[in-house]
Protein backbone atom coordinates (compact mmCIF):
# COMPACT_ATOMS: atom_id res chain seq x y z
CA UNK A 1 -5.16 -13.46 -15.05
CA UNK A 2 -5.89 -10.27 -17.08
CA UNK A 3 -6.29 -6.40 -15.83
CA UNK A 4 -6.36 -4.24 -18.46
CA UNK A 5 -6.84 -0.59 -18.36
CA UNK A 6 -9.22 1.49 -20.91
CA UNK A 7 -7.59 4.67 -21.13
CA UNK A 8 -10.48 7.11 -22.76
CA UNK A 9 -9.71 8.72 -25.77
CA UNK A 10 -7.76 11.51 -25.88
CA UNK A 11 -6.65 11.49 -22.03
CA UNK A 12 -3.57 9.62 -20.55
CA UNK A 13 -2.60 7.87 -17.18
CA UNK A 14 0.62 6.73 -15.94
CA UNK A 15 0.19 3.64 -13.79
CA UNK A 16 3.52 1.68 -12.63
CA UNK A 17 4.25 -1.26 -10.59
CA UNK A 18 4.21 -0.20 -6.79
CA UNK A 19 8.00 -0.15 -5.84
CA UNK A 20 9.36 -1.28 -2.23
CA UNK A 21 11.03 1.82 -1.93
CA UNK A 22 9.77 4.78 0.52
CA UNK A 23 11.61 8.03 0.74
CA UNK A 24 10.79 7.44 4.79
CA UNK A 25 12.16 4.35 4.85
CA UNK A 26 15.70 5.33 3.10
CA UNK A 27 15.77 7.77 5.78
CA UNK A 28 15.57 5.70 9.01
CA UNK A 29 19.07 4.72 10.71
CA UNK A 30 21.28 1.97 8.30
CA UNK A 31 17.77 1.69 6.40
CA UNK A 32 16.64 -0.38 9.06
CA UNK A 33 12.75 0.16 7.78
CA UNK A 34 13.81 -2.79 5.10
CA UNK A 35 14.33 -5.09 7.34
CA UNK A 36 10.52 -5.91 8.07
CA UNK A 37 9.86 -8.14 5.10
CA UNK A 38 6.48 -7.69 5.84
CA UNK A 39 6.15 -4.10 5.19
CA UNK A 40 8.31 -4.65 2.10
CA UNK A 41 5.47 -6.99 0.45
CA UNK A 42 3.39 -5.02 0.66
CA UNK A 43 4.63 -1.62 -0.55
CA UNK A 44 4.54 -3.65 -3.72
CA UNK A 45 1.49 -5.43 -4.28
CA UNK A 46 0.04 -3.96 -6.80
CA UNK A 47 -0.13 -0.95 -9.02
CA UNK A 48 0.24 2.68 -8.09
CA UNK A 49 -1.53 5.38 -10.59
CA UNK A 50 0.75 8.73 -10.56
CA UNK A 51 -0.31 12.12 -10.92
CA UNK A 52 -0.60 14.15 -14.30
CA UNK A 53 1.00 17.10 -12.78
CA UNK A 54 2.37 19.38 -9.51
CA UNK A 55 -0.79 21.10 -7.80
CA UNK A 56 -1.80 22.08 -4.16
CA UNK A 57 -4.71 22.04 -2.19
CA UNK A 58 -5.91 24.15 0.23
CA UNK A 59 -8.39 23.96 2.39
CA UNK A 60 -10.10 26.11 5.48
CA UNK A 61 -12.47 23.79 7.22
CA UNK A 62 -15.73 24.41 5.36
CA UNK A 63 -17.81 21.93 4.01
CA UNK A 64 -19.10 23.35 0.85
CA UNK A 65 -17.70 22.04 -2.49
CA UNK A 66 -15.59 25.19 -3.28
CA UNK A 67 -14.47 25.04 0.49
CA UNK A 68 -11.30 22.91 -1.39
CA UNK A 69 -9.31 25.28 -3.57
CA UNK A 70 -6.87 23.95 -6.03
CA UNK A 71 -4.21 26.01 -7.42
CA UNK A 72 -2.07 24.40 -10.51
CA UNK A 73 -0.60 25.35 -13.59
CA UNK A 74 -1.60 22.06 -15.48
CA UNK A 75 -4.30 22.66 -18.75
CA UNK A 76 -6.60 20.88 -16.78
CA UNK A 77 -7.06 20.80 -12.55
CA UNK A 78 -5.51 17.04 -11.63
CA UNK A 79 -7.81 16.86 -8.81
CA UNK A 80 -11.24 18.47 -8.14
CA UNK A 81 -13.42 19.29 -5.13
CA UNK A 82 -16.73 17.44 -5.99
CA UNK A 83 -18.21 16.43 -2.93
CA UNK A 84 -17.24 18.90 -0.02
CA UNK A 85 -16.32 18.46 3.24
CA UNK A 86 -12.86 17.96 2.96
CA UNK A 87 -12.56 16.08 0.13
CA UNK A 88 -10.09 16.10 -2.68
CA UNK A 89 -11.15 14.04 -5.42
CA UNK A 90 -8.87 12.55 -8.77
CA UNK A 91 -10.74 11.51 -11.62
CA UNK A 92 -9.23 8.14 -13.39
CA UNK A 93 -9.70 8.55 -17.06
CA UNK A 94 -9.73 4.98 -17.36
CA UNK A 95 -11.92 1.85 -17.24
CA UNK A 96 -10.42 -1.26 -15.44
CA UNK A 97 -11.26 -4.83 -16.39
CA UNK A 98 -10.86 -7.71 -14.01
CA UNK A 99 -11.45 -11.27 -15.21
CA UNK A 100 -15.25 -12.55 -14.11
CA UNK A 101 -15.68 -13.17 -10.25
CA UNK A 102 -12.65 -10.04 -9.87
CA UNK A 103 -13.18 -6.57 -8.15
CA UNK A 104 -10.86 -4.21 -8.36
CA UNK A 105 -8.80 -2.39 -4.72
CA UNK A 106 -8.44 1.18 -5.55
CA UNK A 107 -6.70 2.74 -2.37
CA UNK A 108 -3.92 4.70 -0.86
CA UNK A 109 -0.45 4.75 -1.91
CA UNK A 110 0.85 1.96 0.52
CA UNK A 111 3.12 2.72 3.78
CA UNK A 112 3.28 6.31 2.50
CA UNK A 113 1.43 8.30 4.69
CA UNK A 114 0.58 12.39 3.90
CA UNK A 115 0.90 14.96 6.18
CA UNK A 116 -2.67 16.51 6.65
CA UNK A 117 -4.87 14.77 4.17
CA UNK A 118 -5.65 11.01 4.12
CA UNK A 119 -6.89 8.56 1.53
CA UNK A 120 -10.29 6.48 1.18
CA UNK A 121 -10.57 3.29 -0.10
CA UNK A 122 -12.87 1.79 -2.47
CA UNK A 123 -14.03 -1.88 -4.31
CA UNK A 124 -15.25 -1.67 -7.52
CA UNK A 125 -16.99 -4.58 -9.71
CA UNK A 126 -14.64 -4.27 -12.39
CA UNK A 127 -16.02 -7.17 -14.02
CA UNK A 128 -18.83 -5.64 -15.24
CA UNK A 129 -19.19 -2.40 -14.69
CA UNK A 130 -18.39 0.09 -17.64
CA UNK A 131 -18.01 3.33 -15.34
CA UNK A 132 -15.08 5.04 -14.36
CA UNK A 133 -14.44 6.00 -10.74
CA UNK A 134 -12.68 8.02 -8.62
CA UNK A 135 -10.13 7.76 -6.20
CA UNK A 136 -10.35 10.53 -3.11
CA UNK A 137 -8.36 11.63 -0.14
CA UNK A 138 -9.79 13.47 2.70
CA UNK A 139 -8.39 16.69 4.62
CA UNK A 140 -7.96 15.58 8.36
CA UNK A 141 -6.81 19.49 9.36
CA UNK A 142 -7.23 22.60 7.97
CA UNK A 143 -4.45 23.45 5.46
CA UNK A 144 -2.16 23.17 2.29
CA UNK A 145 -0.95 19.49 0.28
CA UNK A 146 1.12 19.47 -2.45
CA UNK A 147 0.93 16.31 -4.93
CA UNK A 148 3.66 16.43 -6.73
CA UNK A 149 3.97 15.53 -10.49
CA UNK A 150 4.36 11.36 -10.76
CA UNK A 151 3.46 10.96 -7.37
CA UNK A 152 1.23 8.06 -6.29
CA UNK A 153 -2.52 8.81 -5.34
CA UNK A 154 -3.92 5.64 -5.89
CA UNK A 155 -2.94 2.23 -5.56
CA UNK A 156 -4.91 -0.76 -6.83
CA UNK A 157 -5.13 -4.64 -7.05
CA UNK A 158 -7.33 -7.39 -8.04
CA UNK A 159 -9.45 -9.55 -5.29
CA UNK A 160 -11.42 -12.33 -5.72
CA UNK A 161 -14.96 -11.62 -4.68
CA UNK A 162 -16.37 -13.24 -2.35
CA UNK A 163 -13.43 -14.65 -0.66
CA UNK A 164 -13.67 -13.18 2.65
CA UNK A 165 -16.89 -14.30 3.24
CA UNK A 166 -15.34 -17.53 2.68
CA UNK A 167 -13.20 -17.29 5.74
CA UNK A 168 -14.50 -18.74 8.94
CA UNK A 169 -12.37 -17.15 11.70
CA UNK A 170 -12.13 -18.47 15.23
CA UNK A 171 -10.16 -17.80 18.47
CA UNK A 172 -8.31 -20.69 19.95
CA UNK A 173 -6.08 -20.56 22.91
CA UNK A 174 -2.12 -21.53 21.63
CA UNK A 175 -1.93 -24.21 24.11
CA UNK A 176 -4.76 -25.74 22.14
CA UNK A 177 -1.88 -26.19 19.07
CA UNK A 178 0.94 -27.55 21.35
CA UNK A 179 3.77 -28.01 18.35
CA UNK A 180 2.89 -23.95 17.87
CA UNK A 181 3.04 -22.90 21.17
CA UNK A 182 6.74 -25.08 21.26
CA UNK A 183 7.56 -23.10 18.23
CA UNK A 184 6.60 -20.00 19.67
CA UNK A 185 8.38 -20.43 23.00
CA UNK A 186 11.34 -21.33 21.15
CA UNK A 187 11.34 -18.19 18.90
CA UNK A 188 10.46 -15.55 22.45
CA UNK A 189 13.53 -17.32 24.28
CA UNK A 190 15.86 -16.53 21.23
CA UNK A 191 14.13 -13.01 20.84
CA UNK A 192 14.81 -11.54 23.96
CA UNK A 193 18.77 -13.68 24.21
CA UNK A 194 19.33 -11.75 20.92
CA UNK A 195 17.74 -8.69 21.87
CA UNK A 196 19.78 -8.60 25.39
CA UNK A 197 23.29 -9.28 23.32
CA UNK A 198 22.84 -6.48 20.81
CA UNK A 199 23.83 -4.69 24.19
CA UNK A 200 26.87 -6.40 24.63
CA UNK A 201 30.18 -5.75 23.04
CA UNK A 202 31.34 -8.41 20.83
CA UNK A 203 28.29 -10.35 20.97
CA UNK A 204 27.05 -12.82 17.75
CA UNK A 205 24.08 -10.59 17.95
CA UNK A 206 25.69 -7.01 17.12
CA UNK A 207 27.57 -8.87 13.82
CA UNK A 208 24.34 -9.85 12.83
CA UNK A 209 22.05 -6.69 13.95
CA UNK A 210 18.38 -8.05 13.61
CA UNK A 211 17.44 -11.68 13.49
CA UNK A 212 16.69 -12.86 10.08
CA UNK A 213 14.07 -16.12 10.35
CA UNK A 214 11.50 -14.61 8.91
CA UNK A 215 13.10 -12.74 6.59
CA UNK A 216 14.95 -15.81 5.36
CA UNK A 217 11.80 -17.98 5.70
CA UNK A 218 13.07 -20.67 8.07
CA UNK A 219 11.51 -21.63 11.40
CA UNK A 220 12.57 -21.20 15.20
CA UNK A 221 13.99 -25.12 14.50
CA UNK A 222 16.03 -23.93 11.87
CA UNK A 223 13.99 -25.34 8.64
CA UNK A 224 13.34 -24.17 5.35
CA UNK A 225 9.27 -23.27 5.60
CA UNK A 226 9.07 -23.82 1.73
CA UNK A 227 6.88 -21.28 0.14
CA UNK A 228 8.28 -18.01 0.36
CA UNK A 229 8.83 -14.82 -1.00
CA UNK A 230 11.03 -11.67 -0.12
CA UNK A 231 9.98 -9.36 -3.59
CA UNK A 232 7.23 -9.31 -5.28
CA UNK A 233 7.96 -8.47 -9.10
CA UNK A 234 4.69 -7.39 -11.00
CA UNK A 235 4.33 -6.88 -14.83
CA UNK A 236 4.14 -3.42 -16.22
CA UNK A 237 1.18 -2.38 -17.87
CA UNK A 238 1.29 -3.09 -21.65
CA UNK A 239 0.49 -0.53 -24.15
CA UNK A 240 -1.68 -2.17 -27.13
């Protein structure tokens, strides 16, 4: 499957594989943040657009459009106050194709939350559509945020439209799925044996330091699940 990115003429953009790696994360105790596999997946899927340059953004609570003042030394601002209230906006000199049937995530950086100011989310019909958009982050208090230069503002990924609606959820009670509810038993009994012997001296349980089924993708019976991942390696962008 194809996404390609139409930079316009004359401008540039800098979009990179999202990496696993959090500055947060590096800093908890023995990098424990890296164990949950699940938060490692998805800090990387998909692509993360970096800024053009170091700027800062201050705001004072009002809602007019000049109520966001940006102060940077760049030839051009790398984000804008366009619709007030709050809101920081980046233009994306680009156009992004998806294959027919595709839209287009455009979101957040991942798992890297900003003090002060917090991202929106949008889906665009990138199919189609031959319009830019932008990608825009919201004050939640009154005060300064610094982007630095390469930073993430915007993460995106491809979805297949039309696929939620596809989904037909239901509640069931586990006891309704009694080889699951077995499993799961199985799996709470060894949780809380392994979480009471990473208090004892000596114990199989402080070798190890956190169980690693998931992780390793085998069941509470000790099987290989099949399918699984523990990276997720995406392609670059290619320049053509």
């Amino acid at each position: 499957m194809k996404l390609t990115a139409f930079v316009v003429d004359g401008h540039h953009v800098k979009i990179r594989p999202a990496p696993v790696e959090r500055e947060w994360m590096e800093a908890t105790n023995q990098r424990f943040a890296y164990r949950c596999l699940p938060l490692n997946i998805a800090n990387g899927f998909g692509w993360e657009i970096l800024c053009p340059a170091t700027f800062t953004a201050l705001w004072a609570g009002s809602p007019a459009i000049d109520g966001v003042r940006i102060q940077h030394s760049h030839p051009t601002p790398p984000a804008v106050s366009h619709f007030g209230h709050g809101t920081l906006t980046f233009h994306i000199p680009c156009l992004f194709r998806t294959e027919p049937g595709f839209d287009l995530m455009a979101q957040g950086p991942i798992n890297r939350p900003k003090d002060g100011i917090a991202p929106l989310a949008g889906i665009v019909e990138t199919d189609w559509a031959p319009y830019t958009f932008t990608m825009n982050w919201i004050f939640t208090r009154n005060g300064t945020v610094r982007f630095e230069k390469d930073e993430p503002f915007c993460h995106i990924f491809p979805v297949r439209r039309g696929e939620l609606e596809s989904v037909e959820p239901e509640i069931r009670r586990l006891s309704a799925e009694p080889e699951l509810e077995r499993q799961f038993r199985t799996w709470t009994t060894s949780r809380s044996q392994f979480n009471a012997d990473l208090k004892v001296t000596g114990t199989k349980a402080q070798s190890e330091r956190w169980q690693k089924s998931y992780y390793q993708g085998i069941d509470p019976d000790g099987r290989s699940t099949g399918e699984h991942r523990t990276r997720i390696r995406l392609r670059s962008f290619e320049i053509s």
